[in-house]
C-alpha atoms as a PDB file:
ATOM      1  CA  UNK A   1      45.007   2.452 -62.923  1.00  0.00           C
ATOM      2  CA  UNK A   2      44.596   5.765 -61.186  1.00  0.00           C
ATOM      3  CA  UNK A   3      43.261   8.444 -63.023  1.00  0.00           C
ATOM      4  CA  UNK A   4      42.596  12.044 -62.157  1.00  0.00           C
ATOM      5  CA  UNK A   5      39.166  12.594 -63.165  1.00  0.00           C
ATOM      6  CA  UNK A   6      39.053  16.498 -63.339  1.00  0.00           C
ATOM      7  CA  UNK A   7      41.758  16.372 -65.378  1.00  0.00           C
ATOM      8  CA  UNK A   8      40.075  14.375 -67.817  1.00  0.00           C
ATOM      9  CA  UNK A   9      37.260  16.531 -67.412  1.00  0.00           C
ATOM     10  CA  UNK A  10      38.334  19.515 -68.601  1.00  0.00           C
ATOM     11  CA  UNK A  11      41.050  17.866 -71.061  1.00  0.00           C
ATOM     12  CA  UNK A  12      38.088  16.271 -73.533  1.00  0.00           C
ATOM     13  CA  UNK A  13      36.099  18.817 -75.598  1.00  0.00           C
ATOM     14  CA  UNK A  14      32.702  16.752 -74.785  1.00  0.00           C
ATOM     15  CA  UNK A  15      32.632  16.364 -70.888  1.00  0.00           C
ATOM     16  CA  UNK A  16      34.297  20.212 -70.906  1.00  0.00           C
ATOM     17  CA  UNK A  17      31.607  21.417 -72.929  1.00  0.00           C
ATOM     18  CA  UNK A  18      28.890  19.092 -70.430  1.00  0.00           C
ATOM     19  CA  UNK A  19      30.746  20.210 -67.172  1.00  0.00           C
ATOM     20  CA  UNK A  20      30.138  23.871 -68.251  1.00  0.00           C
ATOM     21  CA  UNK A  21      26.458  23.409 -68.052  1.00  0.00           C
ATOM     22  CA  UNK A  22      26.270  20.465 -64.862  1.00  0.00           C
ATOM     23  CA  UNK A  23      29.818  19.230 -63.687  1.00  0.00           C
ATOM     24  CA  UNK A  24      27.885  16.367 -62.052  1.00  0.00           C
ATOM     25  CA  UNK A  25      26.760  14.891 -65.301  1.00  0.00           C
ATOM     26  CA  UNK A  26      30.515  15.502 -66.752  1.00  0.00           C
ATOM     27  CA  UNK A  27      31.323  13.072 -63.690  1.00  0.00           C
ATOM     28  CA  UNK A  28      28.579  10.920 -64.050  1.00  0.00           C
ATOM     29  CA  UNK A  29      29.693  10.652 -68.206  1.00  0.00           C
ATOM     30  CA  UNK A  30      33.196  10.247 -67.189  1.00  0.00           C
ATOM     31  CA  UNK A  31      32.168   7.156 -64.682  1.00  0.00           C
ATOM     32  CA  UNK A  32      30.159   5.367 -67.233  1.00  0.00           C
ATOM     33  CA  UNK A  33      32.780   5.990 -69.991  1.00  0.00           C
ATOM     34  CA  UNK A  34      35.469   4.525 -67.333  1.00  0.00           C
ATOM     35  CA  UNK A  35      33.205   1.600 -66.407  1.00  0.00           C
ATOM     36  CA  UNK A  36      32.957   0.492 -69.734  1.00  0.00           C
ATOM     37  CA  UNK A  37      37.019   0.909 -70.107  1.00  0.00           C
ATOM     38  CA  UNK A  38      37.201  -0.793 -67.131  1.00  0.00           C
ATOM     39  CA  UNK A  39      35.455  -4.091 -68.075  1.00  0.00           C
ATOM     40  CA  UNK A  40      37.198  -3.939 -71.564  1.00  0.00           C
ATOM     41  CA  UNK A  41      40.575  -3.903 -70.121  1.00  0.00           C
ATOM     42  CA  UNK A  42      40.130  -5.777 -66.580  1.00  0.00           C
ATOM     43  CA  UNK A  43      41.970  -3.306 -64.808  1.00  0.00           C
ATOM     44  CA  UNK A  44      41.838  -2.324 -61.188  1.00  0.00           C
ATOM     45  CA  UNK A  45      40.327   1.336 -61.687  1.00  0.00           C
ATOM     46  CA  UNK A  46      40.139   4.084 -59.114  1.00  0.00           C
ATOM     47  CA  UNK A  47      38.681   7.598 -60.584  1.00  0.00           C
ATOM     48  CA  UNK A  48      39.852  10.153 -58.215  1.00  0.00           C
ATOM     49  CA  UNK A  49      38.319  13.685 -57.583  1.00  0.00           C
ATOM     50  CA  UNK A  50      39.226  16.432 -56.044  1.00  0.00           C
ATOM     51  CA  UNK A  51      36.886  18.034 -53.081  1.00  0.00           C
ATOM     52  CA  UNK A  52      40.051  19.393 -51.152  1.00  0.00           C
ATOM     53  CA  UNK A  53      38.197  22.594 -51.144  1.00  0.00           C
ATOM     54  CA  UNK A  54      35.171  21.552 -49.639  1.00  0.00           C
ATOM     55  CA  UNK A  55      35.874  22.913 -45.736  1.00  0.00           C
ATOM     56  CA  UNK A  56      35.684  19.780 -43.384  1.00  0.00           C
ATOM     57  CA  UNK A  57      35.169  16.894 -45.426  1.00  0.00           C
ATOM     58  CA  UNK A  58      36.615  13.831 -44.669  1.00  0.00           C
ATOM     59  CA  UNK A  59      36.658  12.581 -48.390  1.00  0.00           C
ATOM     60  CA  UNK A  60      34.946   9.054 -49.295  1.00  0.00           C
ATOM     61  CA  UNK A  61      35.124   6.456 -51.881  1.00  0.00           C
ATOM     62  CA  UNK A  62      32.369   4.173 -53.317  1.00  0.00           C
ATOM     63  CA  UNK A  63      31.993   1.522 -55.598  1.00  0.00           C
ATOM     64  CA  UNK A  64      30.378   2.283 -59.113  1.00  0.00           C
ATOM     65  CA  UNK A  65      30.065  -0.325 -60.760  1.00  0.00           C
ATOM     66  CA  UNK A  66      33.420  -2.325 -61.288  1.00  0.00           C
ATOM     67  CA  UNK A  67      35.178   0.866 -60.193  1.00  0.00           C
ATOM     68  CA  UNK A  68      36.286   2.880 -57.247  1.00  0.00           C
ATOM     69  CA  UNK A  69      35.150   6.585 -57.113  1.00  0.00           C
ATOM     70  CA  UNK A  70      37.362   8.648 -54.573  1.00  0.00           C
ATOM     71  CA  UNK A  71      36.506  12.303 -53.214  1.00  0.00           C
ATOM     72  CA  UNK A  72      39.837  13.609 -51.890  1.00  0.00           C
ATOM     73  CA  UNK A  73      39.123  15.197 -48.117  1.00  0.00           C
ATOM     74  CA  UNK A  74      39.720  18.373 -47.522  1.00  0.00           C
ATOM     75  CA  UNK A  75      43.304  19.800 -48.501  1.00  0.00           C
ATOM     76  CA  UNK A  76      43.839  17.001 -50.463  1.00  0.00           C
ATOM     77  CA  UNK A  77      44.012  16.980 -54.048  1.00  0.00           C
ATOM     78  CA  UNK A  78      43.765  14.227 -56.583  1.00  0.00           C
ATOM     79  CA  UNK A  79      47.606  14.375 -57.431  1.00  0.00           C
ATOM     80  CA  UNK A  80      48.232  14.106 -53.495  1.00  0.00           C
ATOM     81  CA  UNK A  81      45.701  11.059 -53.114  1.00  0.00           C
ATOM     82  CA  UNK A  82      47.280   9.502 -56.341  1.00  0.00           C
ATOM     83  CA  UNK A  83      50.937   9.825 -55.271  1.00  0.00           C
ATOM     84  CA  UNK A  84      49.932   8.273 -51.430  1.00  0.00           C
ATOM     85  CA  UNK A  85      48.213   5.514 -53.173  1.00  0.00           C
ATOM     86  CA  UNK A  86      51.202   4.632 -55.604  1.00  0.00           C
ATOM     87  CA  UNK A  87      53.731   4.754 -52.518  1.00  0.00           C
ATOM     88  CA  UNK A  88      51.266   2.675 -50.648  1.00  0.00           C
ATOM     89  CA  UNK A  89      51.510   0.024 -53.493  1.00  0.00           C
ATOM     90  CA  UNK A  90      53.842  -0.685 -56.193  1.00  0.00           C
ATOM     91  CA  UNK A  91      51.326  -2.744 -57.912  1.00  0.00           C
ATOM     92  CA  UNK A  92      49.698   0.374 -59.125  1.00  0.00           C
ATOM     93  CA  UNK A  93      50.434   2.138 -61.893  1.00  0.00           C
ATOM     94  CA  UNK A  94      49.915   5.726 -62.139  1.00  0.00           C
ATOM     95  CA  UNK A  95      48.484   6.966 -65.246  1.00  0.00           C
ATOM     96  CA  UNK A  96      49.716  10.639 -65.598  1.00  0.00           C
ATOM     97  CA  UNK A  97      47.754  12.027 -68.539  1.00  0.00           C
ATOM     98  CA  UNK A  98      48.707  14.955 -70.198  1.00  0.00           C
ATOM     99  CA  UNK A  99      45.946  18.088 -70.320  1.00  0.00           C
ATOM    100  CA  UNK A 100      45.266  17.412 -74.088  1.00  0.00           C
ATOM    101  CA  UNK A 101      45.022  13.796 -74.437  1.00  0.00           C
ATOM    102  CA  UNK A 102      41.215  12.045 -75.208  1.00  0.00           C
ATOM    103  CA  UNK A 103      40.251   9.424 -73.857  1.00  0.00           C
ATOM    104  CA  UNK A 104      40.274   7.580 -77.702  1.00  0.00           C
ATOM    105  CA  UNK A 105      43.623   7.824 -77.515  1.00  0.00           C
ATOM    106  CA  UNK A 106      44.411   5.639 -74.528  1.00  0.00           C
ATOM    107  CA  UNK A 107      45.718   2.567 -74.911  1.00  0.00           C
ATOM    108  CA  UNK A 108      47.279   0.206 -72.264  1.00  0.00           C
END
């Protein structure tokens, strides 16, 4: 599952309201919220973030947990990365998530 983590972000009221204070601990919530998913469901998860604006970065990805964490490089953004990865591999499936939907609402 590929999920845009921004988007989720600034979709749920909680990590919105966090991210307005310290975006890094709205990621940080969103990771440990996903981890947890993660083991739940025993899905292949890769959070994605954009840093396409962040001038000459080569974007990176690291293990967190029993998930991947992407940073897009520069001029990438998460929809980009997500789209390359599903054409890469039709084993993923790509998880597009409407702006208003919680996370309590997913089910898969």
């Amino acid at each position: 599952m590929l999920v845009d983590g921004y988007n989720i972000i600034f979709a749920w009221d909680e990590l919105k309201e966090l991210a307005k204070d310290n975006l890094n601990m709205a990621r940080d919530r969103l990771i440990d919220i996903l981890c947890n998913y993660q083991g739940f469901k025993q899905c292949n998860l890769i959070l994605v973030f954009d840093a396409y604006k962040v001038k000459g970065n080569v974007g990176s990805t690291e293990k967190i947990h029993n998930i991947n964490v992407v940073y897009t490089k520069e001029a990438e953004t998460a929809d980009m990365y997500i789209e390359k990865s599903h054409i890469k591999s039709v084993k993923n499936i790509v998880c597009v998530l409407p702006l208003r939907l919680t996370l309590n609402k997913l089910s898969f």
